[in-house]
N, C-alpha and C. Protein backbone atom coordinates (compact mmCIF):
# COMPACT_ATOMS: atom_id res chain seq x y z
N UNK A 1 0.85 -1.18 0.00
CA UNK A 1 0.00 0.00 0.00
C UNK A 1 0.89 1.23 0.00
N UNK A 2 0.70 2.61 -0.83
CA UNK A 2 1.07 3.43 -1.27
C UNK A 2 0.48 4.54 -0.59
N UNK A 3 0.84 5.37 0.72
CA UNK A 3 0.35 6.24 1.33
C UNK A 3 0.07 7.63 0.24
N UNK A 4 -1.36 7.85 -0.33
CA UNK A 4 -1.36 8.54 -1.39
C UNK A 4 -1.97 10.08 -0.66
N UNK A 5 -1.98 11.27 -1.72
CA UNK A 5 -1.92 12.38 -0.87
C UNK A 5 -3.46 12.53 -0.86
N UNK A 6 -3.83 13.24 0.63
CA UNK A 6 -5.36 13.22 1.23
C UNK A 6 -5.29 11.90 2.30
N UNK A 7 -6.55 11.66 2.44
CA UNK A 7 -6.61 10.92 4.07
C UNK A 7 -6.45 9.32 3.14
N UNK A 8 -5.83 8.51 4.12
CA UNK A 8 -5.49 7.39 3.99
C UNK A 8 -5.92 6.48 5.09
N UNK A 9 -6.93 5.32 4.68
CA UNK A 9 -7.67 5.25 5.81
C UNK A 9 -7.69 3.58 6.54
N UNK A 10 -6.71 3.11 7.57
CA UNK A 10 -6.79 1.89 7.38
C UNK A 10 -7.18 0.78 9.02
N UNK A 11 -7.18 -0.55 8.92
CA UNK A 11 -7.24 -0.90 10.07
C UNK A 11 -6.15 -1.86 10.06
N UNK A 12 -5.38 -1.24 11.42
CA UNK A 12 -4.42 -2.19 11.32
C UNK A 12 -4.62 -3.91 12.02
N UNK A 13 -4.21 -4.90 11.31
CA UNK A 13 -4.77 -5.94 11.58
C UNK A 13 -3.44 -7.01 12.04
N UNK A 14 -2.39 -6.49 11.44
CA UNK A 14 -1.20 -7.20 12.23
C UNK A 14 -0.78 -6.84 13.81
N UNK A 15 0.00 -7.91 14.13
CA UNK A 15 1.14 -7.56 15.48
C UNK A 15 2.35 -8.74 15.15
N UNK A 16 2.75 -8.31 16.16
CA UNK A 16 4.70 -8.50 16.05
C UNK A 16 4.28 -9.62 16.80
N UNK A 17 3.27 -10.13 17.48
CA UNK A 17 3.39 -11.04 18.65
C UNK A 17 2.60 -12.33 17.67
N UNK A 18 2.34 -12.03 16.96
CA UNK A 18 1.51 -13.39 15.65
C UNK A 18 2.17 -14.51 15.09
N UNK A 19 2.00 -15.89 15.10
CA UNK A 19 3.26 -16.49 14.96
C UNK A 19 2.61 -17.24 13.49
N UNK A 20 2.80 -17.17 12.25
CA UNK A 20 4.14 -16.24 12.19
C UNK A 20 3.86 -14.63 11.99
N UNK A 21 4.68 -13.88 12.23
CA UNK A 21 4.23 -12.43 12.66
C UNK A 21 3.86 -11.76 11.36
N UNK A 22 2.59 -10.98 11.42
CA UNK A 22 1.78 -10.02 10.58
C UNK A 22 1.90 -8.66 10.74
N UNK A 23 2.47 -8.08 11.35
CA UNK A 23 3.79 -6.97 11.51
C UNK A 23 5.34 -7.20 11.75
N UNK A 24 6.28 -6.56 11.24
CA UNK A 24 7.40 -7.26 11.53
C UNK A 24 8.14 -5.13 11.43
N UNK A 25 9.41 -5.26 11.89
CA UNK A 25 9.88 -4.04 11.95
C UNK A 25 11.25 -4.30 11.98
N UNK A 26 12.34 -3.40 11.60
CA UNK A 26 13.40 -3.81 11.18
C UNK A 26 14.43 -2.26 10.53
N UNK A 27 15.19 -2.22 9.66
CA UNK A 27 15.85 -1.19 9.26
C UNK A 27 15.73 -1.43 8.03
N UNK A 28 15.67 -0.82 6.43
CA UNK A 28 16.03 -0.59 5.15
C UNK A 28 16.59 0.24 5.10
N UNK A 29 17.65 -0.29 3.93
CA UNK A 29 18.56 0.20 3.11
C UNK A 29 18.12 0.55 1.68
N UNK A 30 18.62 1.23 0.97
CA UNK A 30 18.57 1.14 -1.06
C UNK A 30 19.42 1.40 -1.59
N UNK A 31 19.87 -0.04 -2.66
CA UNK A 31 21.11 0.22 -3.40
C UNK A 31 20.56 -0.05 -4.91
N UNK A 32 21.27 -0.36 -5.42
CA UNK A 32 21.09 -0.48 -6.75
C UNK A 32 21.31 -1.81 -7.47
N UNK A 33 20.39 -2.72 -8.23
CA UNK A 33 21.13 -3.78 -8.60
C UNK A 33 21.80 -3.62 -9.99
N UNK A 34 22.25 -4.68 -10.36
CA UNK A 34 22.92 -5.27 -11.60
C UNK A 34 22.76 -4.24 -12.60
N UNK A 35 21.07 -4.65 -12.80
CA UNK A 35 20.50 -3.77 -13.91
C UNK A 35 20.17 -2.65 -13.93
N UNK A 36 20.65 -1.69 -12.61
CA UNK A 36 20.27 -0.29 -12.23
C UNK A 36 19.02 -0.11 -11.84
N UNK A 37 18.18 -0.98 -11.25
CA UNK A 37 17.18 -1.32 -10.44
C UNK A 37 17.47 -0.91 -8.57
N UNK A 38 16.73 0.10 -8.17
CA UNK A 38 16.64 0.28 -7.03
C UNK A 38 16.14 -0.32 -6.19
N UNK A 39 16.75 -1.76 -4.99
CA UNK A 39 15.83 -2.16 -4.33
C UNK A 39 16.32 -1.81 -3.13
N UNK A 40 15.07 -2.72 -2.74
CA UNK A 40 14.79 -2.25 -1.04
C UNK A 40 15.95 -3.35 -0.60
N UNK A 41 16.93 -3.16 1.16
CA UNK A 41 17.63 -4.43 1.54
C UNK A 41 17.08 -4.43 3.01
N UNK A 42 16.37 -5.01 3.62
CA UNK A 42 15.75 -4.64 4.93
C UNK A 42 16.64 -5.76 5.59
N UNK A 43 16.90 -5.70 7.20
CA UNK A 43 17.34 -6.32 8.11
C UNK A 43 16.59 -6.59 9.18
N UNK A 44 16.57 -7.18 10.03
CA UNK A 44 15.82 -7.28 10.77
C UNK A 44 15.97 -6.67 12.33
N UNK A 45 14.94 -6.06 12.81
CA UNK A 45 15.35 -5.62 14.08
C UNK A 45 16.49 -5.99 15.39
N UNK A 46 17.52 -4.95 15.24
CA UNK A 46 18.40 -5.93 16.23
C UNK A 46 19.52 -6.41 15.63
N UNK A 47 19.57 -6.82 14.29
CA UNK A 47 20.68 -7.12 13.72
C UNK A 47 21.42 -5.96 13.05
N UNK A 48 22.95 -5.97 13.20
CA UNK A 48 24.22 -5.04 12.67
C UNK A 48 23.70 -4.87 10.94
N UNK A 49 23.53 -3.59 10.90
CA UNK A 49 23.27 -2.80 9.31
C UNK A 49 25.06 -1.78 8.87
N UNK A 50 25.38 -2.39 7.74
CA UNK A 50 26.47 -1.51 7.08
C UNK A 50 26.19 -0.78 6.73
N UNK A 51 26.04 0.25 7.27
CA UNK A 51 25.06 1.60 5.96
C UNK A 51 26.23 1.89 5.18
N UNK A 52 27.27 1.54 5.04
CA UNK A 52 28.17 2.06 3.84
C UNK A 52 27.90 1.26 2.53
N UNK A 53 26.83 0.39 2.53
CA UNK A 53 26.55 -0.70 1.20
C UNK A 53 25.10 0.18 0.97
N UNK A 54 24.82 1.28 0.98
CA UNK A 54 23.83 2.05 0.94
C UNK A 54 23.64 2.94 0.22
N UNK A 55 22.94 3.96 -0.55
CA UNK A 55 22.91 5.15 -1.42
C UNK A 55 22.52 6.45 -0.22
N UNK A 56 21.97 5.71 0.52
CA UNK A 56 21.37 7.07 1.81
C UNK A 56 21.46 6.07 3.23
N UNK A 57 21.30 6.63 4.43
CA UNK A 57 20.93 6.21 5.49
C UNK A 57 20.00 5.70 5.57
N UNK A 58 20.51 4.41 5.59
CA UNK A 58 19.02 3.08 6.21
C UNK A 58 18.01 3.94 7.35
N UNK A 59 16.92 3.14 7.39
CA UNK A 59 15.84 4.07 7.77
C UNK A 59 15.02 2.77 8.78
N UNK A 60 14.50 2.85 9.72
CA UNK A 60 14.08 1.71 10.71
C UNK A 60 12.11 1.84 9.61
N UNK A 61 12.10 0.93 9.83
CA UNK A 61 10.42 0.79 9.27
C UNK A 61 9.79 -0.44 9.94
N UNK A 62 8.80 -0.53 9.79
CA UNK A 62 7.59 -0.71 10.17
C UNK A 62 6.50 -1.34 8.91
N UNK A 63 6.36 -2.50 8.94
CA UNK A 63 5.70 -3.07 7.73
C UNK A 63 4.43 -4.28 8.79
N UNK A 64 2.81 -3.73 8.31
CA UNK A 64 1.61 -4.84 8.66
C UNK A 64 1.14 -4.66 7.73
N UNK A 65 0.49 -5.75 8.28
CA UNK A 65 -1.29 -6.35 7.08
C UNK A 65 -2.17 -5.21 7.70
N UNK A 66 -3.02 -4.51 7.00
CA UNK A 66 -3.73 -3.63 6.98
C UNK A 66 -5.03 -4.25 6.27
N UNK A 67 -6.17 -3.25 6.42
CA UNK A 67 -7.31 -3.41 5.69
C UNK A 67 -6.75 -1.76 5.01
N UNK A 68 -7.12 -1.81 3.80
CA UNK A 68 -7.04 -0.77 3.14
C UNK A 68 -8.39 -0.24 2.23
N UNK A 69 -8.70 0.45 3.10
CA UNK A 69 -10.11 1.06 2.68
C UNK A 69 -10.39 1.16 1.53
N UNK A 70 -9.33 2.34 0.88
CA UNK A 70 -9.72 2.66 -0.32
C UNK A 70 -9.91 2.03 -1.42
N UNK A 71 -8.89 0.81 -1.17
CA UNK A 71 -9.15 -0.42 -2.47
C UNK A 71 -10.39 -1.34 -1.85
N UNK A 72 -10.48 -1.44 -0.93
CA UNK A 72 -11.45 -2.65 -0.24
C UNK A 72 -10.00 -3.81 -0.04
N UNK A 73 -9.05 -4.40 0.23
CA UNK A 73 -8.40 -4.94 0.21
C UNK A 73 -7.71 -5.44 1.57
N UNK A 74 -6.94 -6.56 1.98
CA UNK A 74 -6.13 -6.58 2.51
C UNK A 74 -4.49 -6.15 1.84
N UNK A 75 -3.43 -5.30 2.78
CA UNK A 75 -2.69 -4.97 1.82
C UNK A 75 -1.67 -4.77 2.83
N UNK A 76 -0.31 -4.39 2.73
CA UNK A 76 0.65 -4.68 3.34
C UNK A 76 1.31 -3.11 3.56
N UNK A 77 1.34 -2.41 4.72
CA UNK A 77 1.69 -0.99 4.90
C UNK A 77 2.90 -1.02 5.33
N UNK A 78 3.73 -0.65 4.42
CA UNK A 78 5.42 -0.21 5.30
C UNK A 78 5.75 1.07 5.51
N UNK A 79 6.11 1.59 6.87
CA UNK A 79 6.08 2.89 6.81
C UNK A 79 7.45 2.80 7.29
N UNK A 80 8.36 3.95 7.03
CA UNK A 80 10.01 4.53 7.18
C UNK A 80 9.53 6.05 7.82
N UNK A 81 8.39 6.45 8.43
CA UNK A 81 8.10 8.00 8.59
C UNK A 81 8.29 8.08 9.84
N UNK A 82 9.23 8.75 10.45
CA UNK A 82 9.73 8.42 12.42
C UNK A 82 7.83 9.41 12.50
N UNK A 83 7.44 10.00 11.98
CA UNK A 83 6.64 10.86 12.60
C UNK A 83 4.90 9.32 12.70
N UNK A 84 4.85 8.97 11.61
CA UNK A 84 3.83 7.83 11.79
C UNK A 84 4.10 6.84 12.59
N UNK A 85 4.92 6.52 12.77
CA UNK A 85 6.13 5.28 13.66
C UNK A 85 5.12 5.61 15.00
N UNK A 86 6.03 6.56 15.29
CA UNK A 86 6.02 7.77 16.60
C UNK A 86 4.71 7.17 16.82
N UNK A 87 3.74 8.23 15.84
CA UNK A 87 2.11 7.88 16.94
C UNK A 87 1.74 6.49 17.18
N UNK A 88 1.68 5.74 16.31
CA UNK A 88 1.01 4.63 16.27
C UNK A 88 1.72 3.69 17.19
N UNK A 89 2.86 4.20 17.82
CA UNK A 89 3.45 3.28 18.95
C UNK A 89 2.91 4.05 20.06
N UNK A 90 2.23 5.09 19.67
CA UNK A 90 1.75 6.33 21.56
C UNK A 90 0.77 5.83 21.30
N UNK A 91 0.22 5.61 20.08
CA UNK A 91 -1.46 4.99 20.51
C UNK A 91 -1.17 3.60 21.14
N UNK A 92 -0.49 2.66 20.85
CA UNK A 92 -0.65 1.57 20.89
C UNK A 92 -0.60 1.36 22.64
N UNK A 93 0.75 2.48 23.38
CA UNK A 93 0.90 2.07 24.88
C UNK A 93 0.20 3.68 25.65
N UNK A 94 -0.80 3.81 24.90
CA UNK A 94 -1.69 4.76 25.46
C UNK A 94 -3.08 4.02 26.20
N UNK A 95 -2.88 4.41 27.60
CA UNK A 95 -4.12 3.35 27.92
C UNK A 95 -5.88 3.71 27.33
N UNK A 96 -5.80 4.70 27.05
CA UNK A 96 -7.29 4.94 25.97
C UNK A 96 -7.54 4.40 25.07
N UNK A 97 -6.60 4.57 24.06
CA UNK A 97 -6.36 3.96 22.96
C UNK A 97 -6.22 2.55 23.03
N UNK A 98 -4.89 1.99 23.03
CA UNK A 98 -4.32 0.82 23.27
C UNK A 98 -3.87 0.26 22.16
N UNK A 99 -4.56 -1.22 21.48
CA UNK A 99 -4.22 -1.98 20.80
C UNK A 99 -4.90 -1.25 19.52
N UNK A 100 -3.71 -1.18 18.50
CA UNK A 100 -4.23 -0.36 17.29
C UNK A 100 -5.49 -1.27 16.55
N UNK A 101 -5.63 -2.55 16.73
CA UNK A 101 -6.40 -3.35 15.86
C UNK A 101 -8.12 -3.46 16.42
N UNK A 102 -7.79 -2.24 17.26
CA UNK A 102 -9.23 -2.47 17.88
C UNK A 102 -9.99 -1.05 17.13
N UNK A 103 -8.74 -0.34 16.35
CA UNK A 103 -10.05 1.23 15.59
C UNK A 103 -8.95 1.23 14.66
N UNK A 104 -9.61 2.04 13.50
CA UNK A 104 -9.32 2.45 12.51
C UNK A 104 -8.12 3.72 12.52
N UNK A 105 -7.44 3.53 11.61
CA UNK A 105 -6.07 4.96 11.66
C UNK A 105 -6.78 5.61 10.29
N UNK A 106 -6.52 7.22 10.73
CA UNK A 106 -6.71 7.69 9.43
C UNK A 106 -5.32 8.38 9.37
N UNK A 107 -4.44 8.50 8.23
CA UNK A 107 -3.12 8.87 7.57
C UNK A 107 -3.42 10.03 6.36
N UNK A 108 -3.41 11.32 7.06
CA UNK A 108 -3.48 12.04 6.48
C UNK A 108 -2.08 12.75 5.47
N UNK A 109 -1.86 12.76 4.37
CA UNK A 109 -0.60 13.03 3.53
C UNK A 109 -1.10 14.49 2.79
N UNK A 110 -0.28 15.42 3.54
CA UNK A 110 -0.25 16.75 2.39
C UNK A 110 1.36 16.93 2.39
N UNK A 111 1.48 17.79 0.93
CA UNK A 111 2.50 18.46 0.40
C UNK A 111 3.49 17.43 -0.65
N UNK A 112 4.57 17.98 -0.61
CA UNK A 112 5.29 16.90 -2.15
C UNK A 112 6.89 17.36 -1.56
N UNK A 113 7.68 16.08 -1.34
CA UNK A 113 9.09 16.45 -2.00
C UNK A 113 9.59 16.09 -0.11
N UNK A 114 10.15 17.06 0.01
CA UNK A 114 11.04 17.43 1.62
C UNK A 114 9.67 18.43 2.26
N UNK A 115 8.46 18.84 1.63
CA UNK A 115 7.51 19.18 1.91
C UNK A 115 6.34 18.70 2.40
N UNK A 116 6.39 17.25 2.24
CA UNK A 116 5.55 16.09 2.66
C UNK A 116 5.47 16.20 4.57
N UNK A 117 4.06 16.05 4.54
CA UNK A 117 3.86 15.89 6.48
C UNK A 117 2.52 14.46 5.93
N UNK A 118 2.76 13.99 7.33
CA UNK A 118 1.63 13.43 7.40
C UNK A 118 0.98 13.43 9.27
N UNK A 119 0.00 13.40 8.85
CA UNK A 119 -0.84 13.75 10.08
C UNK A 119 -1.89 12.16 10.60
N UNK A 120 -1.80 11.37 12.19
CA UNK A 120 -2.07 10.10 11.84
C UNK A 120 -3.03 10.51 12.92
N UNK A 121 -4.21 9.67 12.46
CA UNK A 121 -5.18 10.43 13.78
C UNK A 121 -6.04 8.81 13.79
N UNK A 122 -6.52 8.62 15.36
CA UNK A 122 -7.08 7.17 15.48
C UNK A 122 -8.61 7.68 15.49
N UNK A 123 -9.53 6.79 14.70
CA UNK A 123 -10.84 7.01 14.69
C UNK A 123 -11.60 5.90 16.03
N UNK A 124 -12.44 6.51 16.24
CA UNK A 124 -13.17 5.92 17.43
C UNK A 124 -13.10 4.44 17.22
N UNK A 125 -13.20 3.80 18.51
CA UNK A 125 -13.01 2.46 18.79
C UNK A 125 -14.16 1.73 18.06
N UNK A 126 -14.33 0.57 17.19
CA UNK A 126 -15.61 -0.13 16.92
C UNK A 126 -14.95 -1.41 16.37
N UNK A 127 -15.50 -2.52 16.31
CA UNK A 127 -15.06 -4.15 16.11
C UNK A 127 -14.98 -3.63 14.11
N UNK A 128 -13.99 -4.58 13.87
CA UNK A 128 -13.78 -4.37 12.58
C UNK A 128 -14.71 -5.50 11.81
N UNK A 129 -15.50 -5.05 10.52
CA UNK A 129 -16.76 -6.02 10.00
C UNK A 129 -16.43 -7.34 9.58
N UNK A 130 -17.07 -8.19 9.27
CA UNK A 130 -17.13 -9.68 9.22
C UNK A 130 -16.19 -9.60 7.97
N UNK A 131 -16.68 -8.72 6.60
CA UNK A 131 -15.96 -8.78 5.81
C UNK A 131 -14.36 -8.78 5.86
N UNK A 132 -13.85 -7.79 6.47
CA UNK A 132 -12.52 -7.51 7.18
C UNK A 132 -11.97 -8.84 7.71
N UNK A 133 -12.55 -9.54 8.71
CA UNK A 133 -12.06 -10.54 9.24
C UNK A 133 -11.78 -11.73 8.56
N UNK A 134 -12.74 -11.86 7.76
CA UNK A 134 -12.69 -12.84 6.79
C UNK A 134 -11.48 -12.95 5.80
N UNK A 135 -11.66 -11.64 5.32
CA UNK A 135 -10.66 -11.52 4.24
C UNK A 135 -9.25 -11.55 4.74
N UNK A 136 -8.99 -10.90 5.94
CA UNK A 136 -7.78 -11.40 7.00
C UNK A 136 -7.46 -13.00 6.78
N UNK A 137 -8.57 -13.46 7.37
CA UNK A 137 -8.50 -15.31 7.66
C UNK A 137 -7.84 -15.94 6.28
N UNK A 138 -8.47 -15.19 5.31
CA UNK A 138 -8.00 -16.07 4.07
C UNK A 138 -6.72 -15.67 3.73
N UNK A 139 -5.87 -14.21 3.97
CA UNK A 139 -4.91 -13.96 3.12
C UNK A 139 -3.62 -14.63 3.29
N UNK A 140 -2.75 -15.11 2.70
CA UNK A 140 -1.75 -15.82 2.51
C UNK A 140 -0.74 -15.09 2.81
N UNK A 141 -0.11 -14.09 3.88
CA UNK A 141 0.67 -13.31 3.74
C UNK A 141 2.40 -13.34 4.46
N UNK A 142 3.46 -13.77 3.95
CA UNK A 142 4.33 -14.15 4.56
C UNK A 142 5.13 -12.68 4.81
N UNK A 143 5.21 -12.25 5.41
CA UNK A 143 6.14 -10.77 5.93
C UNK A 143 7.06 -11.04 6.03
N UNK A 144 7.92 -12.29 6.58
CA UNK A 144 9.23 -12.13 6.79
C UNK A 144 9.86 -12.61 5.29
N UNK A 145 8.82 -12.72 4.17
CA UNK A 145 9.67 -12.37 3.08
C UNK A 145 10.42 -11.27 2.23
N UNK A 146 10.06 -10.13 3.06
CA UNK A 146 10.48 -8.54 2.88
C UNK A 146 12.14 -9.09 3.27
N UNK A 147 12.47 -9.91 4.48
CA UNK A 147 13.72 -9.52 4.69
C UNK A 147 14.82 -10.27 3.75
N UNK A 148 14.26 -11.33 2.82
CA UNK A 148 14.90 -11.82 1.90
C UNK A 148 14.72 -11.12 -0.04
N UNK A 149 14.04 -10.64 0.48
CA UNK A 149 13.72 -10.08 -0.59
C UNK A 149 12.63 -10.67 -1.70
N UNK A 150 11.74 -11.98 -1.45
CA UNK A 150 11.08 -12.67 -1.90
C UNK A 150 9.48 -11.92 -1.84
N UNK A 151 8.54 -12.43 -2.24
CA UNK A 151 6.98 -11.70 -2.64
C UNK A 151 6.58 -12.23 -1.22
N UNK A 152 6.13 -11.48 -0.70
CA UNK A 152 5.39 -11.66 0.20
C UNK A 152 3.79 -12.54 0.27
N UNK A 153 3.23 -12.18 -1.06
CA UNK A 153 2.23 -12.56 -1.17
C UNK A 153 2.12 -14.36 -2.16
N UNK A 154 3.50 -14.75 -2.20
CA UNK A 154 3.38 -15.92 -2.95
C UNK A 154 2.93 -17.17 -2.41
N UNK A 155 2.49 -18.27 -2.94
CA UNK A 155 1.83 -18.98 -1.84
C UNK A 155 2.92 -19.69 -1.46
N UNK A 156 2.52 -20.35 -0.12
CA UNK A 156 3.61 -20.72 0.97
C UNK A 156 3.31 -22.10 0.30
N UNK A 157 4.69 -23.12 0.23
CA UNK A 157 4.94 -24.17 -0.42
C UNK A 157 4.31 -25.17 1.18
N UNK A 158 3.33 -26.66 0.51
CA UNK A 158 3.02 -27.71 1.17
C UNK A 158 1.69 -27.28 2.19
N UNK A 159 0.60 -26.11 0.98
CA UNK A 159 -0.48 -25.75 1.22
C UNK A 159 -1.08 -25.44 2.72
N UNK A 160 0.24 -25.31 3.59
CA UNK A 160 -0.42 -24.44 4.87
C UNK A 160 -0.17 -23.35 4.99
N UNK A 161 -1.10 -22.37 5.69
CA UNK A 161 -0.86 -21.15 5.95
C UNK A 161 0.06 -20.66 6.56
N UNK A 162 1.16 -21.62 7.38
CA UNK A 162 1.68 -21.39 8.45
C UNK A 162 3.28 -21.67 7.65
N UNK A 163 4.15 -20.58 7.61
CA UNK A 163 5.54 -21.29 6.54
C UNK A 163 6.14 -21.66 7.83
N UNK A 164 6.46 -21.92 8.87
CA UNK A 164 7.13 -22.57 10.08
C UNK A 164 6.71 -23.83 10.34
C-alpha cells in the first residue's frame, strides 16, 4: 500500500506477537542492482546494518497487514516515517487507545518532495466487520519475506498457511 496524498484510511490488523508475525519491523537500506534497479535491503530488528553498502541512510520501518479502505483490500503498509512510527506506537501504549487493531487509523498526507507531512489520527473504537475478518483469515501473507527479498504474497509451499 502506497500512502497517497489526502486521508489514507486503514485498520491495522497485524502484530509482532503473531506467529508467524503479521507486523514485523526492522531497518532498510537502497542500493542499486545489476541492472540499475533500485531495491529495497531490509534487516531485521536488532541485527548489525552496514550503511556504507547504501545510497542514503538506512531508515528503521515498520511493515503490517492492513485493511485498506480505499481499495477494499487486505494490503501490506510499510512505513520509514519516524513521525507515523512515533504515533502509532503512543497509541498503541496509550491506555485509551491501546491496541491499534481495535479502531481504525486515518493517515493524512499533504504536500510533495522534503515538503511532505503526514498527520495520523485514530478514529473511534468499533469491532472491525465480518468482511474484514474474513478476508484477513484467508490472506496468505508471509512478511518475513520482505527480509529476503522474496513476494510476500506468494503462496507458501506444502499448502499451509503457516511457513514454520
Amino acid at each position: 500500500m502506497k500512502l497517497t496524498p489526502g486521508e489514507n484510511r486503514i485498520r491495522i490488523l497485524g502484530s509482532m506477537n503473531d506467529t508467524p508475525p503479521t507486523a514485523i519491523r526492522g531497518m532498510v537500506g537502497w542500493g542499486t542492482d545489476s541492472e540499475g534497479n533500485r531495491k529495497p535491503d531490509r534487516t531485521q530488528a536488532g541485527e548489525k546494518v552496514d550503511a556504507s553498502k547504501y545510497e542514503e541512510k538506512p531508515k528503521e520501518f515498520f511493515a503490517m497487514i492492513v485493511w485498506n479502505y480505499a481499495s477494499e483490500q487486505i494490503s501490506i503498509l510499510e512505513v520509514t516515517q519516524a513521525s507515523i512510527i512515533g504515533e502509532i506506537v503512543s497509541l498503541a501504549n496509550d491506555e485509551d487507545w491501546g491496541d491499534p487493531k481495535e479502531y481504525d487509523i486515518s493517515i493524512v498526507k499533504t504536500g510533495e518532495g522534503m515538503e511532505t507531512r503526514y498527520n495520523t489520527v485514530p478514529k473511534p473504537k468499533k469491532a472491525s466487520t465480518k468482511e474484514i475478518q474474513q478476508a484477513f483469515a484467508d490472506a496468505e501473507i508471509n512478511l518475513n519475506a520482505l527480509f529476503s527479498g522474496d513476494d510476500p504474497f506468494a503462496p507458501v509451499s506444502g499448502g499451509g498457511k503457516d511457513p514454520y
